[in-house]
C-alpha atoms as a PDB file:
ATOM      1  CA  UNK A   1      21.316  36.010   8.339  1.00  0.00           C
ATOM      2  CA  UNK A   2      20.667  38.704   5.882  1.00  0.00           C
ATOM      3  CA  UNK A   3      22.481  39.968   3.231  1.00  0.00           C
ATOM      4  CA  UNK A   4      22.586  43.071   1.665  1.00  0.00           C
ATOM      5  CA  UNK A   5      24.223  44.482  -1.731  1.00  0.00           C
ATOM      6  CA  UNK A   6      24.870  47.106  -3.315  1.00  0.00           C
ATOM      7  CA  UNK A   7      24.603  47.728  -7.335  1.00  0.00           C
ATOM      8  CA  UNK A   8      25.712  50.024  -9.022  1.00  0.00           C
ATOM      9  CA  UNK A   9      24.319  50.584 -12.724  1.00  0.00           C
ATOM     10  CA  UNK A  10      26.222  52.569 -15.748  1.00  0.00           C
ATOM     11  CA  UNK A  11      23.928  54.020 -18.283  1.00  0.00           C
ATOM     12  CA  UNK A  12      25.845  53.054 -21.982  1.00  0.00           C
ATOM     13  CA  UNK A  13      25.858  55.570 -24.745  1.00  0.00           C
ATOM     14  CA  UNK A  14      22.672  54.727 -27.521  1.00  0.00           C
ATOM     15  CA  UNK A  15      23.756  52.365 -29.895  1.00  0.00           C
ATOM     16  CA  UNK A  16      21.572  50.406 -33.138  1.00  0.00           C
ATOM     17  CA  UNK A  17      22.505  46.629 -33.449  1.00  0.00           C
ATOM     18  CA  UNK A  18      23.354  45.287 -36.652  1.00  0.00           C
ATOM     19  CA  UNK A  19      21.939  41.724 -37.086  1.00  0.00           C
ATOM     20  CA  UNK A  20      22.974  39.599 -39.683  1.00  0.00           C
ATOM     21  CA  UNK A  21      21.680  35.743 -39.912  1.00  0.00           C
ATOM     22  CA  UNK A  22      23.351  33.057 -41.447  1.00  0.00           C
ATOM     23  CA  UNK A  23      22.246  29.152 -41.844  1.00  0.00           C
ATOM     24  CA  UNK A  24      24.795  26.588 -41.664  1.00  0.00           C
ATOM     25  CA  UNK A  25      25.374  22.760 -41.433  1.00  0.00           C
ATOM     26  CA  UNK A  26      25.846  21.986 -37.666  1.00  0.00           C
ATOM     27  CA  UNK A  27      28.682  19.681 -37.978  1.00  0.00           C
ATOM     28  CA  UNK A  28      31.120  22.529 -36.335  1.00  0.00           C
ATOM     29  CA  UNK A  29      29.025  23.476 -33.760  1.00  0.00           C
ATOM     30  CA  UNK A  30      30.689  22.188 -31.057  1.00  0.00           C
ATOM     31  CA  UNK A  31      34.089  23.853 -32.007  1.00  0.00           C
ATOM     32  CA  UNK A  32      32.244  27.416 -33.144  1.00  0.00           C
ATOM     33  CA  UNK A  33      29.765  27.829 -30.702  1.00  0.00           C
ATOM     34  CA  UNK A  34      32.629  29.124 -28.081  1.00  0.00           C
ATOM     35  CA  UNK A  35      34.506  31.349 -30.341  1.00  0.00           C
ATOM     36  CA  UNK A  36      31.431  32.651 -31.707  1.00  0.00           C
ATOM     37  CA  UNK A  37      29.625  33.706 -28.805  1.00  0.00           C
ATOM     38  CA  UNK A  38      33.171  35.979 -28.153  1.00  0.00           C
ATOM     39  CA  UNK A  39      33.025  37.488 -31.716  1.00  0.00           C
ATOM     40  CA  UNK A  40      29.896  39.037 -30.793  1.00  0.00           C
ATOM     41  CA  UNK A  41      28.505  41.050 -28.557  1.00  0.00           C
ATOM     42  CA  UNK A  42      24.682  39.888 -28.860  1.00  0.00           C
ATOM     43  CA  UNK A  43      26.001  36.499 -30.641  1.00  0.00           C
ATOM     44  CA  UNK A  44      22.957  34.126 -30.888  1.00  0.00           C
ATOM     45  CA  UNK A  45      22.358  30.850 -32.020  1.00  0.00           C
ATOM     46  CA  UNK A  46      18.998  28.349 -32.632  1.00  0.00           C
ATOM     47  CA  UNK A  47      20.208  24.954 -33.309  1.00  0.00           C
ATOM     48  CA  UNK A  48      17.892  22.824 -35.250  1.00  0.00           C
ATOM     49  CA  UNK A  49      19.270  19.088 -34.651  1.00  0.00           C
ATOM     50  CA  UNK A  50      16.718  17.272 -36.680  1.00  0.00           C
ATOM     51  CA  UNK A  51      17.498  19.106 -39.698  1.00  0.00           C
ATOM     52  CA  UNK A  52      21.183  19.423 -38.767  1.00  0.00           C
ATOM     53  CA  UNK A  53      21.654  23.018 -39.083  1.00  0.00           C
ATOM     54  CA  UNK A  54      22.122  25.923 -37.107  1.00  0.00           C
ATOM     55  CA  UNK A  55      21.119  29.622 -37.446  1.00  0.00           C
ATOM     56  CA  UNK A  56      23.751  32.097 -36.236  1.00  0.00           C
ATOM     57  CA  UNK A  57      22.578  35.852 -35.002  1.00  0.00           C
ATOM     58  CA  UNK A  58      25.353  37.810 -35.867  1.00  0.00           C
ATOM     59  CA  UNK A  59      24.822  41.018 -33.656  1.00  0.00           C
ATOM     60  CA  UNK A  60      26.835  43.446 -33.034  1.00  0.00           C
ATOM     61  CA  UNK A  61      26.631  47.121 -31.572  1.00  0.00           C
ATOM     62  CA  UNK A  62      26.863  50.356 -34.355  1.00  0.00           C
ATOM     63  CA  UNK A  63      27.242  53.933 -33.963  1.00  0.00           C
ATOM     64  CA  UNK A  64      23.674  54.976 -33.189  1.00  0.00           C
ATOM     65  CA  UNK A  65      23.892  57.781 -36.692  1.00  0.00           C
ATOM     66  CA  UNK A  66      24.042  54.477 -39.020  1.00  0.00           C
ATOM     67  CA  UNK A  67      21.496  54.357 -41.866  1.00  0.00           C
ATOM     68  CA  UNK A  68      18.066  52.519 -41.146  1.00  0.00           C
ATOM     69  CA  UNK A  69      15.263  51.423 -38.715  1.00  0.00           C
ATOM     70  CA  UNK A  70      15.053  48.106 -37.810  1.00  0.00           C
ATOM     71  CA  UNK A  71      12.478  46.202 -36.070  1.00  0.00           C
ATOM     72  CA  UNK A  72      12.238  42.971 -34.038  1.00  0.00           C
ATOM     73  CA  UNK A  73       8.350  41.841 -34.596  1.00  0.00           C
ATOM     74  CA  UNK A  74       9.260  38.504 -34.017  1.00  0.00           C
ATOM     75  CA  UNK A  75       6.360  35.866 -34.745  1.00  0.00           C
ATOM     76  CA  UNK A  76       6.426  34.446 -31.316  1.00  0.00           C
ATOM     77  CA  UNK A  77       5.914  37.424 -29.757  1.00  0.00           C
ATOM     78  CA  UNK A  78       3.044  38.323 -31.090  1.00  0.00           C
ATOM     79  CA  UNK A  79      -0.727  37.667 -29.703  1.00  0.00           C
ATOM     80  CA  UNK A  80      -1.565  34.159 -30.721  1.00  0.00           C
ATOM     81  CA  UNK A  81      -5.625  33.403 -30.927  1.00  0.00           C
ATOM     82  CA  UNK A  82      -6.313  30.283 -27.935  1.00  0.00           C
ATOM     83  CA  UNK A  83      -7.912  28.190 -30.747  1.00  0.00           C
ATOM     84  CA  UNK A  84      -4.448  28.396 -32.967  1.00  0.00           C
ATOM     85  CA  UNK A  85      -2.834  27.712 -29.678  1.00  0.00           C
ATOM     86  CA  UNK A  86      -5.138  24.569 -28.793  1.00  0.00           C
ATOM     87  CA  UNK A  87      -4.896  23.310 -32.232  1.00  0.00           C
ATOM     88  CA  UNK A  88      -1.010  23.144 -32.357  1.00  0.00           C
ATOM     89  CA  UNK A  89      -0.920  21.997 -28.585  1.00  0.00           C
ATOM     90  CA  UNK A  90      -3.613  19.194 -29.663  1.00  0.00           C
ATOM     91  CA  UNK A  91      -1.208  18.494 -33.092  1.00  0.00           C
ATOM     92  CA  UNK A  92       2.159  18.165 -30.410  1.00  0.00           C
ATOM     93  CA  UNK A  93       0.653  15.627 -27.954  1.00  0.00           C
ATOM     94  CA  UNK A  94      -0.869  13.420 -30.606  1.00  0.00           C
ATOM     95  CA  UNK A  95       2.039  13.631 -32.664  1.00  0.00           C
ATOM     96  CA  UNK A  96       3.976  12.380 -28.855  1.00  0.00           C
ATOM     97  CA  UNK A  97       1.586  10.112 -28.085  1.00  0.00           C
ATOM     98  CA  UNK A  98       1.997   7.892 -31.579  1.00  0.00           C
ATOM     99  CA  UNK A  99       5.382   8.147 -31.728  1.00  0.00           C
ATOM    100  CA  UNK A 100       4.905  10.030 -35.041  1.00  0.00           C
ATOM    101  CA  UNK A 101       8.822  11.299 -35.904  1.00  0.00           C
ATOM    102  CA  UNK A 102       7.610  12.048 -39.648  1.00  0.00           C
ATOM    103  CA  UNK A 103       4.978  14.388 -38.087  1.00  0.00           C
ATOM    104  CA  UNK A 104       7.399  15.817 -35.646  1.00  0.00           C
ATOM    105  CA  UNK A 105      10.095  16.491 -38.378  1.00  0.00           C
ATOM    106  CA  UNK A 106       7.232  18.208 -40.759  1.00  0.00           C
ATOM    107  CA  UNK A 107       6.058  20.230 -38.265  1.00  0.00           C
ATOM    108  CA  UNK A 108       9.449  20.922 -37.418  1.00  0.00           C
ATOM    109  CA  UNK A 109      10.529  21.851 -40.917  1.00  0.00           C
ATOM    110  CA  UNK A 110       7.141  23.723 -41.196  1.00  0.00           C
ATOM    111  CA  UNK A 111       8.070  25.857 -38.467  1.00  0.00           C
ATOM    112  CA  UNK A 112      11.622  27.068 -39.453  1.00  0.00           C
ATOM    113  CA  UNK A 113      10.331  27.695 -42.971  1.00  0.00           C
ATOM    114  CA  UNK A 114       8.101  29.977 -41.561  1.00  0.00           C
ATOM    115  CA  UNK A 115      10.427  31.625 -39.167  1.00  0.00           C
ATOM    116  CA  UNK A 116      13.169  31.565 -42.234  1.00  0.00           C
ATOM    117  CA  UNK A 117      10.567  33.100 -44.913  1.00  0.00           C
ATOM    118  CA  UNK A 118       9.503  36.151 -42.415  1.00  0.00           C
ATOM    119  CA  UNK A 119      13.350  36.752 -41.788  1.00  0.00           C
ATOM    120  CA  UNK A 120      12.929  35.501 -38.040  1.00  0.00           C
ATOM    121  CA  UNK A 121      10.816  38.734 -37.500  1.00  0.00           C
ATOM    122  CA  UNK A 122      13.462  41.431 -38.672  1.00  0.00           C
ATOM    123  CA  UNK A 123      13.310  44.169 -41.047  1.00  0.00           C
ATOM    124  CA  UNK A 124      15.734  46.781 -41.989  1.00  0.00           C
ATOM    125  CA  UNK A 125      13.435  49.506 -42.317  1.00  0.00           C
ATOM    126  CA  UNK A 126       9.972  49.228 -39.720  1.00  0.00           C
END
C-alpha cells in the first residue's frame, strides 16, 4: 500500500545566530541537558566524559541588522590530506588494540585543545 503526503514548507524571515560557548564540569549534566536544550533555539552540547566536562553551544536567533560576520570554518569540515587521515586512523587502532587508555586520554585531550584553541571553528568577524 502506498502512501502519500503532503508538506508544506514556511520560508522564516533572515536571522544571524549568536553563539556563545561555555566549558563546564559535567557533574549536572543529567539535570541541565533537558532544560538547556529548551533555553535555546540551536542549543548544543559535546560532552567529553573522560575529561569530565561538557561544552555548551549557546545559540540563539538575532535580528538579522546586528553588528558582525561570523563564520563556521569548523576544523572537521575541512579537506583533510589521506596520509593525516591514515596516520590518525593507524594511531586509533593501535592505541585499541593495546589497551592504551593513557594514549586514548592524550589524544583525547590533544584533540579538544585543539578544537578549544581555534574557538571550535568560529569567528566573529570572517
Amino acid at each position: 500500500m502506498c502512501r502519500y503526503f503532503v508538506v508544506t514548507l514556511k520560508l522564516q524571515p533572515v536571522f544571524k545566530r549568536s553563539i556563545t560557548l561555555s566549558e563546564r564540569n559535567d557533574s549536572n549534566l543529567g539535570d541541565e541537558a533537558a532544560t538547556f536544550g529548551r533555553q535555546h533555539e540551536f542549543a548544543d552540547f559535546t560532552w567529553y566524559p573522560s575529561q569530565r566536562k561538557v561544552v555548551y553551544r549557546i545559540d540563539d536567533r538575532v535580528p538579522a541588522n546586528t553588528p558582525g560576520n561570523g563564520l563556521n570554518d569548523f576544523l572537521g569540515f575541512r579537506a583533510t590530506s589521506s596520509l593525516v587521515l591514515a596516520i590518525l586512523r593507524t594511531s586509533e587502532e593501535i592505541q585499541e588494540s593495546t589497551n592504551d587508555a593513557g594514549g586514548k586520554c592524550s589524544s583525547a585531550k590533544l584533540t579538544t585543545s585543539t578544537l578549544k584553541f581555534g574557538a571550535y571553528g568560529f569567528s566573529n568577524n570572517g
